[in-house]
PDB file of N, CA and C in Angstrom:
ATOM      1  N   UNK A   1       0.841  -1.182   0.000  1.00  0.00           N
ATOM      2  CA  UNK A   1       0.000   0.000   0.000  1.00  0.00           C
ATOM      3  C   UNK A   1       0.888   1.247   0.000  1.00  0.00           C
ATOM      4  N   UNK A   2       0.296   2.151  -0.991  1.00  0.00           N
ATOM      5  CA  UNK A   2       1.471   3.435  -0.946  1.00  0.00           C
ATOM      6  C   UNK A   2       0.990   4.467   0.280  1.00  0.00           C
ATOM      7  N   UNK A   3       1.742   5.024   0.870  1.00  0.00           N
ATOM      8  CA  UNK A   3       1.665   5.738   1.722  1.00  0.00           C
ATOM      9  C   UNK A   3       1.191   7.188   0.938  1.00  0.00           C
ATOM     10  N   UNK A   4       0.057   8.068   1.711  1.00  0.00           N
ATOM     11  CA  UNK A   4      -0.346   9.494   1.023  1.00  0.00           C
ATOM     12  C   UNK A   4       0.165  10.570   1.761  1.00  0.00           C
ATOM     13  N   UNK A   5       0.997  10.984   0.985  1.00  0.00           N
ATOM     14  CA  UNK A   5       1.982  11.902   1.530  1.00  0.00           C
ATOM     15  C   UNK A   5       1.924  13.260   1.032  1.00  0.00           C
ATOM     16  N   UNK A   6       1.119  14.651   2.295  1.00  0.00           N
ATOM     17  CA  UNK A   6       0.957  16.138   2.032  1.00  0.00           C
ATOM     18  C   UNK A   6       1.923  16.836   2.267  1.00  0.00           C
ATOM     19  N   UNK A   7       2.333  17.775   1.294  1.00  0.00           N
ATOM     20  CA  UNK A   7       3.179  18.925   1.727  1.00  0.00           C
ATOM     21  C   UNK A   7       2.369  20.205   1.279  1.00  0.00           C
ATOM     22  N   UNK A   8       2.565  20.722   2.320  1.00  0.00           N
ATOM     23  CA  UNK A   8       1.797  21.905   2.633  1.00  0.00           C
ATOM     24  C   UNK A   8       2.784  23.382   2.503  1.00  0.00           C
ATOM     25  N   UNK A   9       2.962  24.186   1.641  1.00  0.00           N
ATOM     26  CA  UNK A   9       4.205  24.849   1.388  1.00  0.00           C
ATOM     27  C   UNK A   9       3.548  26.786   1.496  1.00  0.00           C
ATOM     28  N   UNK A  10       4.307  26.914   2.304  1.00  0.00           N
ATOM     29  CA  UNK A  10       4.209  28.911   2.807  1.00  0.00           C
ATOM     30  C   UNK A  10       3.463  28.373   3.434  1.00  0.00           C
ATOM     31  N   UNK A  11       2.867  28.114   4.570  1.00  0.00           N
ATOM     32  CA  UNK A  11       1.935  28.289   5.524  1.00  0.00           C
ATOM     33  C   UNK A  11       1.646  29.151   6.484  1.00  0.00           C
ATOM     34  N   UNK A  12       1.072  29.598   7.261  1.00  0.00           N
ATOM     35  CA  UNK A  12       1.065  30.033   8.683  1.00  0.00           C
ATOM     36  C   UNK A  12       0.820  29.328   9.652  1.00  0.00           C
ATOM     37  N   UNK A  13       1.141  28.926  10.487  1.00  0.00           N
ATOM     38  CA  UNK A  13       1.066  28.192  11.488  1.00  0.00           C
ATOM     39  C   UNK A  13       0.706  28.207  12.602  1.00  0.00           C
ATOM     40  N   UNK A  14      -0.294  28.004  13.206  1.00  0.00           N
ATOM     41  CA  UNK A  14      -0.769  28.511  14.592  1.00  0.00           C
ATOM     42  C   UNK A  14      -0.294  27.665  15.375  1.00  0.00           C
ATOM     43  N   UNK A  15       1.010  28.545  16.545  1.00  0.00           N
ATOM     44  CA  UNK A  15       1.340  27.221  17.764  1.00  0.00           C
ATOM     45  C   UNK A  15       0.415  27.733  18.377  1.00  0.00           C
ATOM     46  N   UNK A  16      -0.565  26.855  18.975  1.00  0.00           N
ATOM     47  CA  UNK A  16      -1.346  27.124  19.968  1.00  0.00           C
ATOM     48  C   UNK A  16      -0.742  27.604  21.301  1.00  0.00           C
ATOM     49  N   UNK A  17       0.459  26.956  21.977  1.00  0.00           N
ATOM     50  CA  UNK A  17       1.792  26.780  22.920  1.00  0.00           C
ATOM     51  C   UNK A  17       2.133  28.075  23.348  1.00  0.00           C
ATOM     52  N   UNK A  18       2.837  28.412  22.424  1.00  0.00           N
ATOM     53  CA  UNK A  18       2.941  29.957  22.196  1.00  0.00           C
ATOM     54  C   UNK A  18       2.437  31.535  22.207  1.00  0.00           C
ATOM     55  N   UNK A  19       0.718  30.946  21.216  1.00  0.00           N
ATOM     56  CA  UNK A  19      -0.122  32.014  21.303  1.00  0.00           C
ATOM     57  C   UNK A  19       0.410  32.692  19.717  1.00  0.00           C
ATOM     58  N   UNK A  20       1.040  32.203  18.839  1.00  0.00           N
ATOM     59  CA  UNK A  20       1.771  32.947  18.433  1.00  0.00           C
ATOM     60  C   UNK A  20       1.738  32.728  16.591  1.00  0.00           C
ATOM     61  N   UNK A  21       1.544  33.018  15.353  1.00  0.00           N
ATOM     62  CA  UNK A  21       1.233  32.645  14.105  1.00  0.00           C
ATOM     63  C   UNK A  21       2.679  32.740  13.516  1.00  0.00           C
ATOM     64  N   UNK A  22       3.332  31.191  12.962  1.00  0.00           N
ATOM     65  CA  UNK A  22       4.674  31.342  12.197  1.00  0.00           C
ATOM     66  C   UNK A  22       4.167  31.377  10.727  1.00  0.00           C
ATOM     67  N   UNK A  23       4.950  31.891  10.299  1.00  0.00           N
ATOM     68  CA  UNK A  23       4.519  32.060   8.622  1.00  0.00           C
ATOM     69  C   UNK A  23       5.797  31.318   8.045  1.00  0.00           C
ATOM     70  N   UNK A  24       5.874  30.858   6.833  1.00  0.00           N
ATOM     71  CA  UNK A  24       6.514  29.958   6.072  1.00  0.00           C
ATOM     72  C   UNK A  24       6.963  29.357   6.415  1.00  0.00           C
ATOM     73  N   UNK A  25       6.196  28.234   6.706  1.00  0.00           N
ATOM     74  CA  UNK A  25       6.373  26.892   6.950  1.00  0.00           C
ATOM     75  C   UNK A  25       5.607  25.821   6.340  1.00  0.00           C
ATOM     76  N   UNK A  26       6.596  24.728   6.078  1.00  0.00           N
ATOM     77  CA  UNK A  26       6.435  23.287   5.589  1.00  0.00           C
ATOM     78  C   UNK A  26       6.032  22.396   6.434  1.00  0.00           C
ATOM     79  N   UNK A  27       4.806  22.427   5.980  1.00  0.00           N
ATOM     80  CA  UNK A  27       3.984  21.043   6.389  1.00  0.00           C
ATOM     81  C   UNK A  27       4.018  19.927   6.290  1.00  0.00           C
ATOM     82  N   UNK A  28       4.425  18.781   6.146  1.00  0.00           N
ATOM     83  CA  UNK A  28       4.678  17.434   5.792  1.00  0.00           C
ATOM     84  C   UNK A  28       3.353  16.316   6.417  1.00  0.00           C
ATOM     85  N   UNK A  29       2.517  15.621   5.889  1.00  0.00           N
ATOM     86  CA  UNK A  29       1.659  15.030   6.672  1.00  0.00           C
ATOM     87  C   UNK A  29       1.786  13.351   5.777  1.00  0.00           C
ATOM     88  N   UNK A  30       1.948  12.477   6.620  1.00  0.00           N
ATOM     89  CA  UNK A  30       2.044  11.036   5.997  1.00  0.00           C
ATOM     90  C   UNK A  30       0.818  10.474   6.378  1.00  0.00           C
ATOM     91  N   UNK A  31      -0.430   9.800   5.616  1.00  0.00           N
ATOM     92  CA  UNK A  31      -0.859   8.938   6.104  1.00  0.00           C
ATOM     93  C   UNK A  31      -1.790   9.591   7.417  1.00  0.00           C
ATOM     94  N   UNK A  32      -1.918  10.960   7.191  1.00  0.00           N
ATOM     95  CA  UNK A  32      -2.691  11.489   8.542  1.00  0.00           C
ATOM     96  C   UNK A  32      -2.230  12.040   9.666  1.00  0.00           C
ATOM     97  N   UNK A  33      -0.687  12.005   9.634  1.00  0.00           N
ATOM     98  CA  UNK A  33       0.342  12.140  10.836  1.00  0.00           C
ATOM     99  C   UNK A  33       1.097  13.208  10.365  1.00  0.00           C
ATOM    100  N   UNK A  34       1.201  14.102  11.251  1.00  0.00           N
ATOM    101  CA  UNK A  34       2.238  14.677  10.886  1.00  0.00           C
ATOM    102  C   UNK A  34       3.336  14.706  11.100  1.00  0.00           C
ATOM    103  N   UNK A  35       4.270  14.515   9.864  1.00  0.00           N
ATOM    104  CA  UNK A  35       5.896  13.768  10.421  1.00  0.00           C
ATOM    105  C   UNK A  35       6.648  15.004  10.374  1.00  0.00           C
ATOM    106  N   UNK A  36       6.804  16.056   9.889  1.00  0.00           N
ATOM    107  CA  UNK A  36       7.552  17.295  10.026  1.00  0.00           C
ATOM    108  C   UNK A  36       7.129  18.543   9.866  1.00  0.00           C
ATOM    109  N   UNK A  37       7.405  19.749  10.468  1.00  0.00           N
ATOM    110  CA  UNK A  37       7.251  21.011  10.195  1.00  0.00           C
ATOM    111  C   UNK A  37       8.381  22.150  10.535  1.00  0.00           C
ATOM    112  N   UNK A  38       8.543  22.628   9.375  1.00  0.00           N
ATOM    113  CA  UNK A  38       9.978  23.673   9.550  1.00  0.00           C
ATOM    114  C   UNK A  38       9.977  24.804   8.593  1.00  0.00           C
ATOM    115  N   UNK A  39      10.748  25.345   8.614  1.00  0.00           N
ATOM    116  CA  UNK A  39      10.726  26.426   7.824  1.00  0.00           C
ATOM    117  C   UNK A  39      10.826  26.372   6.332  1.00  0.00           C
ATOM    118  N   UNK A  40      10.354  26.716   5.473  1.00  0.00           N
ATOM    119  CA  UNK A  40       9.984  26.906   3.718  1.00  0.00           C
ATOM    120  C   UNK A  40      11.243  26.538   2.946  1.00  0.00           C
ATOM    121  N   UNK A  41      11.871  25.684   2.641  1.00  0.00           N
ATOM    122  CA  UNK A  41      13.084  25.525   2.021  1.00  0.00           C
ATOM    123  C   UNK A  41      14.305  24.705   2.520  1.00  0.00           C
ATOM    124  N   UNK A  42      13.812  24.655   3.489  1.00  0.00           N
ATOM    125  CA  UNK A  42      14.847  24.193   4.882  1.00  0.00           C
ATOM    126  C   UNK A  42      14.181  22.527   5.558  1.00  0.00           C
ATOM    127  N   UNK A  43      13.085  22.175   5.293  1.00  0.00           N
ATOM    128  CA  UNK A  43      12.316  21.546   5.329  1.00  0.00           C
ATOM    129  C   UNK A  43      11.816  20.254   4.003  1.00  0.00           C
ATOM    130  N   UNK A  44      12.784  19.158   3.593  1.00  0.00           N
ATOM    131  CA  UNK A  44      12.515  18.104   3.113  1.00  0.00           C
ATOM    132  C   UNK A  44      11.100  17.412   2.502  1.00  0.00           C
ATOM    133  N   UNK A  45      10.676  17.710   1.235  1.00  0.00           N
ATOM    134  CA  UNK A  45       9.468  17.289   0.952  1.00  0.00           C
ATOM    135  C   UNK A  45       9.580  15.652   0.266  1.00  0.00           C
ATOM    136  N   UNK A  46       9.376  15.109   0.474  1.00  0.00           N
ATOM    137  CA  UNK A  46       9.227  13.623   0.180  1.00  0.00           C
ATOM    138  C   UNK A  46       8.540  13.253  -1.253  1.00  0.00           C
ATOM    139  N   UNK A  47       9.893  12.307  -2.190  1.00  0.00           N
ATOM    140  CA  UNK A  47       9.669  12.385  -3.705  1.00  0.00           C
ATOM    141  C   UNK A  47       7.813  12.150  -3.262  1.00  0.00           C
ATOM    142  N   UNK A  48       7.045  12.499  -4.484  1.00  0.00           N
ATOM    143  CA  UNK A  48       5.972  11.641  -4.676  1.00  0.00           C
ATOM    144  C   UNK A  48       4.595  12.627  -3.825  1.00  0.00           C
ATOM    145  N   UNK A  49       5.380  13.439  -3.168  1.00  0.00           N
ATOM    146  CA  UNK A  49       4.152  14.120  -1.921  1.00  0.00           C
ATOM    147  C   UNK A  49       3.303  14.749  -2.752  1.00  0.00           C
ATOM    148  N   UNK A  50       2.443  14.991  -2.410  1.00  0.00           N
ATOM    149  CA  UNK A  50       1.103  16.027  -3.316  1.00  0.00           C
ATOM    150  C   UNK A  50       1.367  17.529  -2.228  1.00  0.00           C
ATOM    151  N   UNK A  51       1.594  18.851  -3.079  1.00  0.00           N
ATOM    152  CA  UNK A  51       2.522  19.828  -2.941  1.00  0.00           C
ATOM    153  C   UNK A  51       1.322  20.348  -2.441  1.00  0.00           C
ATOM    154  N   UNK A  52       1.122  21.543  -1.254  1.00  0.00           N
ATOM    155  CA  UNK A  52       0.027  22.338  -1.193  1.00  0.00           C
ATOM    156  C   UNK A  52       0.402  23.526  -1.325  1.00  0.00           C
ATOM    157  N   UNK A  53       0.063  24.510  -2.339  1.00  0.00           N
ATOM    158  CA  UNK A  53       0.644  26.045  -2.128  1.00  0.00           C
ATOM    159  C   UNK A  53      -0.240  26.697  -0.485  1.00  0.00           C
ATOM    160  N   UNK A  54       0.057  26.816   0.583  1.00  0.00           N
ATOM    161  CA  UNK A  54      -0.952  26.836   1.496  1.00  0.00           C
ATOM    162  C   UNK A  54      -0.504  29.287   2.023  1.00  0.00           C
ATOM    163  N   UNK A  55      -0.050  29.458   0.901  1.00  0.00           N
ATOM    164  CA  UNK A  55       0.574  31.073   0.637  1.00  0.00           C
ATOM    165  C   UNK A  55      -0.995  31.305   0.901  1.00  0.00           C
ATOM    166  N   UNK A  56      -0.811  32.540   1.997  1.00  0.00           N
ATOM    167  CA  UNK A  56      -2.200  33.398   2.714  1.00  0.00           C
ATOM    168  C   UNK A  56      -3.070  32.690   3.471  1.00  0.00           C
ATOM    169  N   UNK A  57      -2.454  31.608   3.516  1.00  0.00           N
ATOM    170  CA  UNK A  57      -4.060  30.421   4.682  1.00  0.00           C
ATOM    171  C   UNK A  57      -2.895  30.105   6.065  1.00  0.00           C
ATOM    172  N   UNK A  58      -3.522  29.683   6.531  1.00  0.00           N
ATOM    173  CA  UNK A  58      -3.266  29.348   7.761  1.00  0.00           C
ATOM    174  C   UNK A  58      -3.615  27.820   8.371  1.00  0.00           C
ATOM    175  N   UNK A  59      -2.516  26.983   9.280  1.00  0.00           N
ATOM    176  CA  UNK A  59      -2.394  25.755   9.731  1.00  0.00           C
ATOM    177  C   UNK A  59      -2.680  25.316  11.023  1.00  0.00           C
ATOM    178  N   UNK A  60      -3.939  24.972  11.760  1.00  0.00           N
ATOM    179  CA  UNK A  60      -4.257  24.450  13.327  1.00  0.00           C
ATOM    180  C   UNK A  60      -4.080  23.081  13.421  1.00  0.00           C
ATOM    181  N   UNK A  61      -3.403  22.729  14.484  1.00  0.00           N
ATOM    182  CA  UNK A  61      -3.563  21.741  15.124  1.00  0.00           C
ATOM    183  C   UNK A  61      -5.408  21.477  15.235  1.00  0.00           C
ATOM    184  N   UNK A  62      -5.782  20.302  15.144  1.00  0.00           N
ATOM    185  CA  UNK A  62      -6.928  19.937  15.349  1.00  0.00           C
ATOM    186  C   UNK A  62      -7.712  19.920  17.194  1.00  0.00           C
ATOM    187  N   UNK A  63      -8.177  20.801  16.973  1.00  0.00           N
ATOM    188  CA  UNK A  63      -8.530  21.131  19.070  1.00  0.00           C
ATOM    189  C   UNK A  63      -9.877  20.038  19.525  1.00  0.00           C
ATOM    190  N   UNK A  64      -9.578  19.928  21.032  1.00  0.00           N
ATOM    191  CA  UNK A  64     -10.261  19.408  21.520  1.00  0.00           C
ATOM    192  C   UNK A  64     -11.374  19.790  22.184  1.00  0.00           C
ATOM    193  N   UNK A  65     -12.500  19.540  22.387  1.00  0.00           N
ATOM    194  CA  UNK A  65     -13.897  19.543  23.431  1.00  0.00           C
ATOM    195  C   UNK A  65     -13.722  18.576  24.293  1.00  0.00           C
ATOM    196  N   UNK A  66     -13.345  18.895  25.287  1.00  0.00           N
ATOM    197  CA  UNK A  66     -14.189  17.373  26.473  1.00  0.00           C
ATOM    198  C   UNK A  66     -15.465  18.059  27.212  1.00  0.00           C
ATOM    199  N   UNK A  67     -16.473  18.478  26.510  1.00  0.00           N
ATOM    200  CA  UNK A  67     -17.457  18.521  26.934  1.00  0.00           C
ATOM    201  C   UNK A  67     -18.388  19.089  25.997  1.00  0.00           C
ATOM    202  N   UNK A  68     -19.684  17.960  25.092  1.00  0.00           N
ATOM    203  CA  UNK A  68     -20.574  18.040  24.314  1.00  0.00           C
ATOM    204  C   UNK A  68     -21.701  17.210  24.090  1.00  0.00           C
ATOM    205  N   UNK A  69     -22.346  17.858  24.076  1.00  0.00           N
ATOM    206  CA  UNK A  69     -23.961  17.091  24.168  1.00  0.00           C
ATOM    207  C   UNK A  69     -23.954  16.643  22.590  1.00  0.00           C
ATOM    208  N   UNK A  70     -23.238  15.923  21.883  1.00  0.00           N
ATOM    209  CA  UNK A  70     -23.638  15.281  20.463  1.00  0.00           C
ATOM    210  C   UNK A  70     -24.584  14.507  20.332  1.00  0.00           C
ATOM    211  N   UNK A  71     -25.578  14.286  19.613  1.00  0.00           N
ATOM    212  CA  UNK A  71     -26.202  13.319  19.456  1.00  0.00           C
ATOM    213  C   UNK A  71     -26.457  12.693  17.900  1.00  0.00           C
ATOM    214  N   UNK A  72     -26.166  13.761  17.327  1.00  0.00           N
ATOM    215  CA  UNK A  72     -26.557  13.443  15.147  1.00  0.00           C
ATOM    216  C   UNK A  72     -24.908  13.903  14.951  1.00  0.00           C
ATOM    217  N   UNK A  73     -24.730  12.949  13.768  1.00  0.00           N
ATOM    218  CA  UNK A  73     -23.719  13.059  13.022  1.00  0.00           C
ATOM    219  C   UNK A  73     -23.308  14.809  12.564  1.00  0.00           C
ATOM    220  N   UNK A  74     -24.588  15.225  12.427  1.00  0.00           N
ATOM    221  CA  UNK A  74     -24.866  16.807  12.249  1.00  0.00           C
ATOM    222  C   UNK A  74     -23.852  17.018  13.088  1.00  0.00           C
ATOM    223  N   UNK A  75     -24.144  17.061  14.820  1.00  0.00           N
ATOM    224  CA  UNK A  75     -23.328  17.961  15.445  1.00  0.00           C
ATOM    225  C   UNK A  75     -21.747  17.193  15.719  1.00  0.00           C
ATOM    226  N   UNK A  76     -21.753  16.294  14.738  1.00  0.00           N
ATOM    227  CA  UNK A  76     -20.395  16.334  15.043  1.00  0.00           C
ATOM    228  C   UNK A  76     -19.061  17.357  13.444  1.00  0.00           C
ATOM    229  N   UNK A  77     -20.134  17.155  12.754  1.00  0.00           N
ATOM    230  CA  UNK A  77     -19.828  17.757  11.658  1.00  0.00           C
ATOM    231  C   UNK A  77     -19.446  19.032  11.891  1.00  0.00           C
ATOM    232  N   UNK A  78     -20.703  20.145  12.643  1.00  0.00           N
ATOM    233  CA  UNK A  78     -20.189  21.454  13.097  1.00  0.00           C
ATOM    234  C   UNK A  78     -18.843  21.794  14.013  1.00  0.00           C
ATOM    235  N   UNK A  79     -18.635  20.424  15.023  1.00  0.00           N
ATOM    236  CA  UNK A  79     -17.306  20.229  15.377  1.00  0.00           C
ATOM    237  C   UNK A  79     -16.245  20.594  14.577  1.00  0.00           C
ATOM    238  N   UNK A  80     -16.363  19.628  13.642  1.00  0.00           N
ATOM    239  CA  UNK A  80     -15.237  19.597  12.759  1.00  0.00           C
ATOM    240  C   UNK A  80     -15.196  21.196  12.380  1.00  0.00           C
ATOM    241  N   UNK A  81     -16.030  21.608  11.433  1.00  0.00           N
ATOM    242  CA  UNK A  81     -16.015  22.675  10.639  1.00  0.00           C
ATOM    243  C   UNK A  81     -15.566  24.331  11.428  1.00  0.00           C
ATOM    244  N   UNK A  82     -15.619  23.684  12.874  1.00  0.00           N
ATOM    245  CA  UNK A  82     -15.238  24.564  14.019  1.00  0.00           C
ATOM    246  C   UNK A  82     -13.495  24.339  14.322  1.00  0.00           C
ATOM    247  N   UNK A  83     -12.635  23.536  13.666  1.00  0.00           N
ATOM    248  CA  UNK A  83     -11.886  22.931  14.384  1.00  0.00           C
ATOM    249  C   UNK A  83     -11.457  22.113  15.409  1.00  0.00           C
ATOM    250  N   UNK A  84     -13.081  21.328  15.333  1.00  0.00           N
ATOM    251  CA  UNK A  84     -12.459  20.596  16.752  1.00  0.00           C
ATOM    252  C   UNK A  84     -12.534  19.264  16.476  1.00  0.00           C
ATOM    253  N   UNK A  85     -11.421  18.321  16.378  1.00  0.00           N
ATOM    254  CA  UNK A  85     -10.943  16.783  16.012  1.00  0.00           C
ATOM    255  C   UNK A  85     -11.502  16.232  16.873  1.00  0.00           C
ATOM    256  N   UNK A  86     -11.684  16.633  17.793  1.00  0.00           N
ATOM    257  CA  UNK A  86     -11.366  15.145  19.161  1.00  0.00           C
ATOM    258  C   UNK A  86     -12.398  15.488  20.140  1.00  0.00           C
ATOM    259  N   UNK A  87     -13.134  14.996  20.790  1.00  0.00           N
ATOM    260  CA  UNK A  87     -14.731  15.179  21.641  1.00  0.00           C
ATOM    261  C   UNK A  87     -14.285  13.836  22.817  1.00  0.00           C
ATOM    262  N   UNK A  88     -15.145  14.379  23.601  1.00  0.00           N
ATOM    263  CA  UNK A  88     -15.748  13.956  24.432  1.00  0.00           C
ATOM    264  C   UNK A  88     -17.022  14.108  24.838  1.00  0.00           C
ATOM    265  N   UNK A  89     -17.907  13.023  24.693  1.00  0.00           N
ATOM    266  CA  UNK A  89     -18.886  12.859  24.327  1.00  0.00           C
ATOM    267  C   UNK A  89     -20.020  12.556  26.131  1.00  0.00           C
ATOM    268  N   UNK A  90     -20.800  13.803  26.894  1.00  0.00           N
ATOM    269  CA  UNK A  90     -21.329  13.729  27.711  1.00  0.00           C
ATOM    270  C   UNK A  90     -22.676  12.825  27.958  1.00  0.00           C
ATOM    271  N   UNK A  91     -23.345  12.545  26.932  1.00  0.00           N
ATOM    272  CA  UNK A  91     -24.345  11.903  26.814  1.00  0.00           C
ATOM    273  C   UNK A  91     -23.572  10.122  26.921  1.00  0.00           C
ATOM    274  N   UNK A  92     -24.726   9.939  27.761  1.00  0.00           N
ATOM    275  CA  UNK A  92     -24.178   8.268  27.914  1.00  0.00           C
ATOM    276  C   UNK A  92     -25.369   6.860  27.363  1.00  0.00           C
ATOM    277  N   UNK A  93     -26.032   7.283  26.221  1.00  0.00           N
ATOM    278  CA  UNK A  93     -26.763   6.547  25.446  1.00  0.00           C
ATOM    279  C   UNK A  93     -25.864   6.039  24.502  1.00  0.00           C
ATOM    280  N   UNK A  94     -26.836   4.498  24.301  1.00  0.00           N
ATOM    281  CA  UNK A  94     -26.265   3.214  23.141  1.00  0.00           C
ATOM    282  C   UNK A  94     -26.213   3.844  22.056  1.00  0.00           C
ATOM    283  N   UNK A  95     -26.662   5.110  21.403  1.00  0.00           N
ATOM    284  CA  UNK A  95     -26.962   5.578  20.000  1.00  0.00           C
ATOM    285  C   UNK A  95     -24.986   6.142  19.962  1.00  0.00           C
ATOM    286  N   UNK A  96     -24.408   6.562  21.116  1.00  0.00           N
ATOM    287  CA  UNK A  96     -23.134   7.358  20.673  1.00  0.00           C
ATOM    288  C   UNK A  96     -22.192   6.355  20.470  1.00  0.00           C
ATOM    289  N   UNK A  97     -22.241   4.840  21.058  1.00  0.00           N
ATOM    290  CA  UNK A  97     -21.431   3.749  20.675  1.00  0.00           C
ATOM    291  C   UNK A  97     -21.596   3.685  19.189  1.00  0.00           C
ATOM    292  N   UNK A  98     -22.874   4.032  18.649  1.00  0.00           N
ATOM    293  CA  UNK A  98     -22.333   3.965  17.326  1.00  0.00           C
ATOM    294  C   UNK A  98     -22.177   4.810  16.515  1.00  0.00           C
ATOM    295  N   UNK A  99     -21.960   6.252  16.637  1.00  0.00           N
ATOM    296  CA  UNK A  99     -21.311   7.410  16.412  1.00  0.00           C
ATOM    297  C   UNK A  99     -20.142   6.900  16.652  1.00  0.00           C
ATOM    298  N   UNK A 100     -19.603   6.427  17.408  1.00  0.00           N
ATOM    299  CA  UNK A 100     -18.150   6.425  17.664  1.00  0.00           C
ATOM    300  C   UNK A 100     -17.614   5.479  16.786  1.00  0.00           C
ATOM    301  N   UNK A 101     -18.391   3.884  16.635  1.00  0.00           N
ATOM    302  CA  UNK A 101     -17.745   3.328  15.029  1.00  0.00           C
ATOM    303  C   UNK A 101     -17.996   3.224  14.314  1.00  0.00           C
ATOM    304  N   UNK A 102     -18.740   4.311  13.789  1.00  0.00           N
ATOM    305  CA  UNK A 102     -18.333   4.948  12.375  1.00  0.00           C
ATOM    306  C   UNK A 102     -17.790   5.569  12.289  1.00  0.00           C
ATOM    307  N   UNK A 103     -17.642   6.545  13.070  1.00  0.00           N
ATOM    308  CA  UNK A 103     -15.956   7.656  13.058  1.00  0.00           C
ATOM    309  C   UNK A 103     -14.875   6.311  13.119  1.00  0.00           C
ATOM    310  N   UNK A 104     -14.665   5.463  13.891  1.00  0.00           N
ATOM    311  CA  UNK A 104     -13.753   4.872  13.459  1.00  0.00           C
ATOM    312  C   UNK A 104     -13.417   3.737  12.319  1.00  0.00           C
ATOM    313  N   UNK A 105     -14.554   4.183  11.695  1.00  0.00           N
ATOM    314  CA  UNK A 105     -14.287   3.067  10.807  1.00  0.00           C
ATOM    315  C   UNK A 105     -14.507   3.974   9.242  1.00  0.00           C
ATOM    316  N   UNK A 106     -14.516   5.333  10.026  1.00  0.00           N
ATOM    317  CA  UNK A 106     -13.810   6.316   8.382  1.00  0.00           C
ATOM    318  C   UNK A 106     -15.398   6.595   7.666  1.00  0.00           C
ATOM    319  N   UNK A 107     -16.521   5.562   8.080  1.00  0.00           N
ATOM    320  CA  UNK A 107     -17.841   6.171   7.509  1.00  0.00           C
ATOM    321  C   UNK A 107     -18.702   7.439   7.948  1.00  0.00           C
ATOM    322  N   UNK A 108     -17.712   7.704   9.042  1.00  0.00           N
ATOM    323  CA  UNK A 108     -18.281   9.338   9.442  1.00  0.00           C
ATOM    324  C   UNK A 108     -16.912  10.441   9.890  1.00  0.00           C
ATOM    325  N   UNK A 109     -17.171  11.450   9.496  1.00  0.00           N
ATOM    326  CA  UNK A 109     -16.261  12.038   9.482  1.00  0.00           C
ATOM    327  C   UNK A 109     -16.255  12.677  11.325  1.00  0.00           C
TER     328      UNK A 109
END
C-alpha cells in the first residue's frame, strides 16, 4: 500500500503553545500524521508528496472539546467545521457507541 503523503508549502502556522502565528512553513503530513514542520526551504518534501501552495491560509492543530452534548452526526460535523478533532462525548446513550464506530471506521467524518 502506498503511503499518502501532504506537503503543505508557505503556511502560517498557529502554535497554539505559544499564542503565536509562524509564517513559512512546511507542512509534511504522511498517512494522517504529521511527520515534520519547519521552515519553507529548509524543510525536506518527500519524492511523490502532493505539494500544497498553502501562501495566505493558515495551519491548526486539530482542538479538543471534552465537553458536548452530540447526538446526530450533524453535530459532530459542526465540530469539525469549528476545528475541533477530538470530543468527548457527555451523553451516555447506546446511540453514541455507534457514532463512535463509524468515526472509526472512516464512515463518518
Amino acid at each position: 500500500m502506498t503511503a499518502t503523503v501532504l506537503a503543505f508549502v508557505s503556511a502560517r502556522v498557529i502554535d497554539t503553545a505559544a499564542g503565536a502565528v509562524i509564517p513559512d512553513r512546511t507542512v509534511v503530513i504522511r498517512d494522517g500524521i504529521v511527520v515534520a514542520v519547519g521552515a519553507d526551504g529548509a524543510t525536506p518534501i518527500p519524492a511523490g508528496a502532493t505539494v500544497i501552495d498553502a501562501r495566505e491560509r493558515y495551519l491548526c492543530p486539530g482542538l479538543a472539546d471534552m465537553h458536548v452534548h452530540a447526538t446526530t452526526p450533524h453535530d459532530l460535523a459542526l465540530c469539525v467545521a469549528h476545528g475541533v478533532t477530538t470530543v468527548r462525548n457527555m451523553w451516555g446513550e447506546s446511540s453514541m457507541l455507534e457514532l463512535r464506530r463509524a468515526v472509526e471506521q472512516g464512515s463518518l467524518l
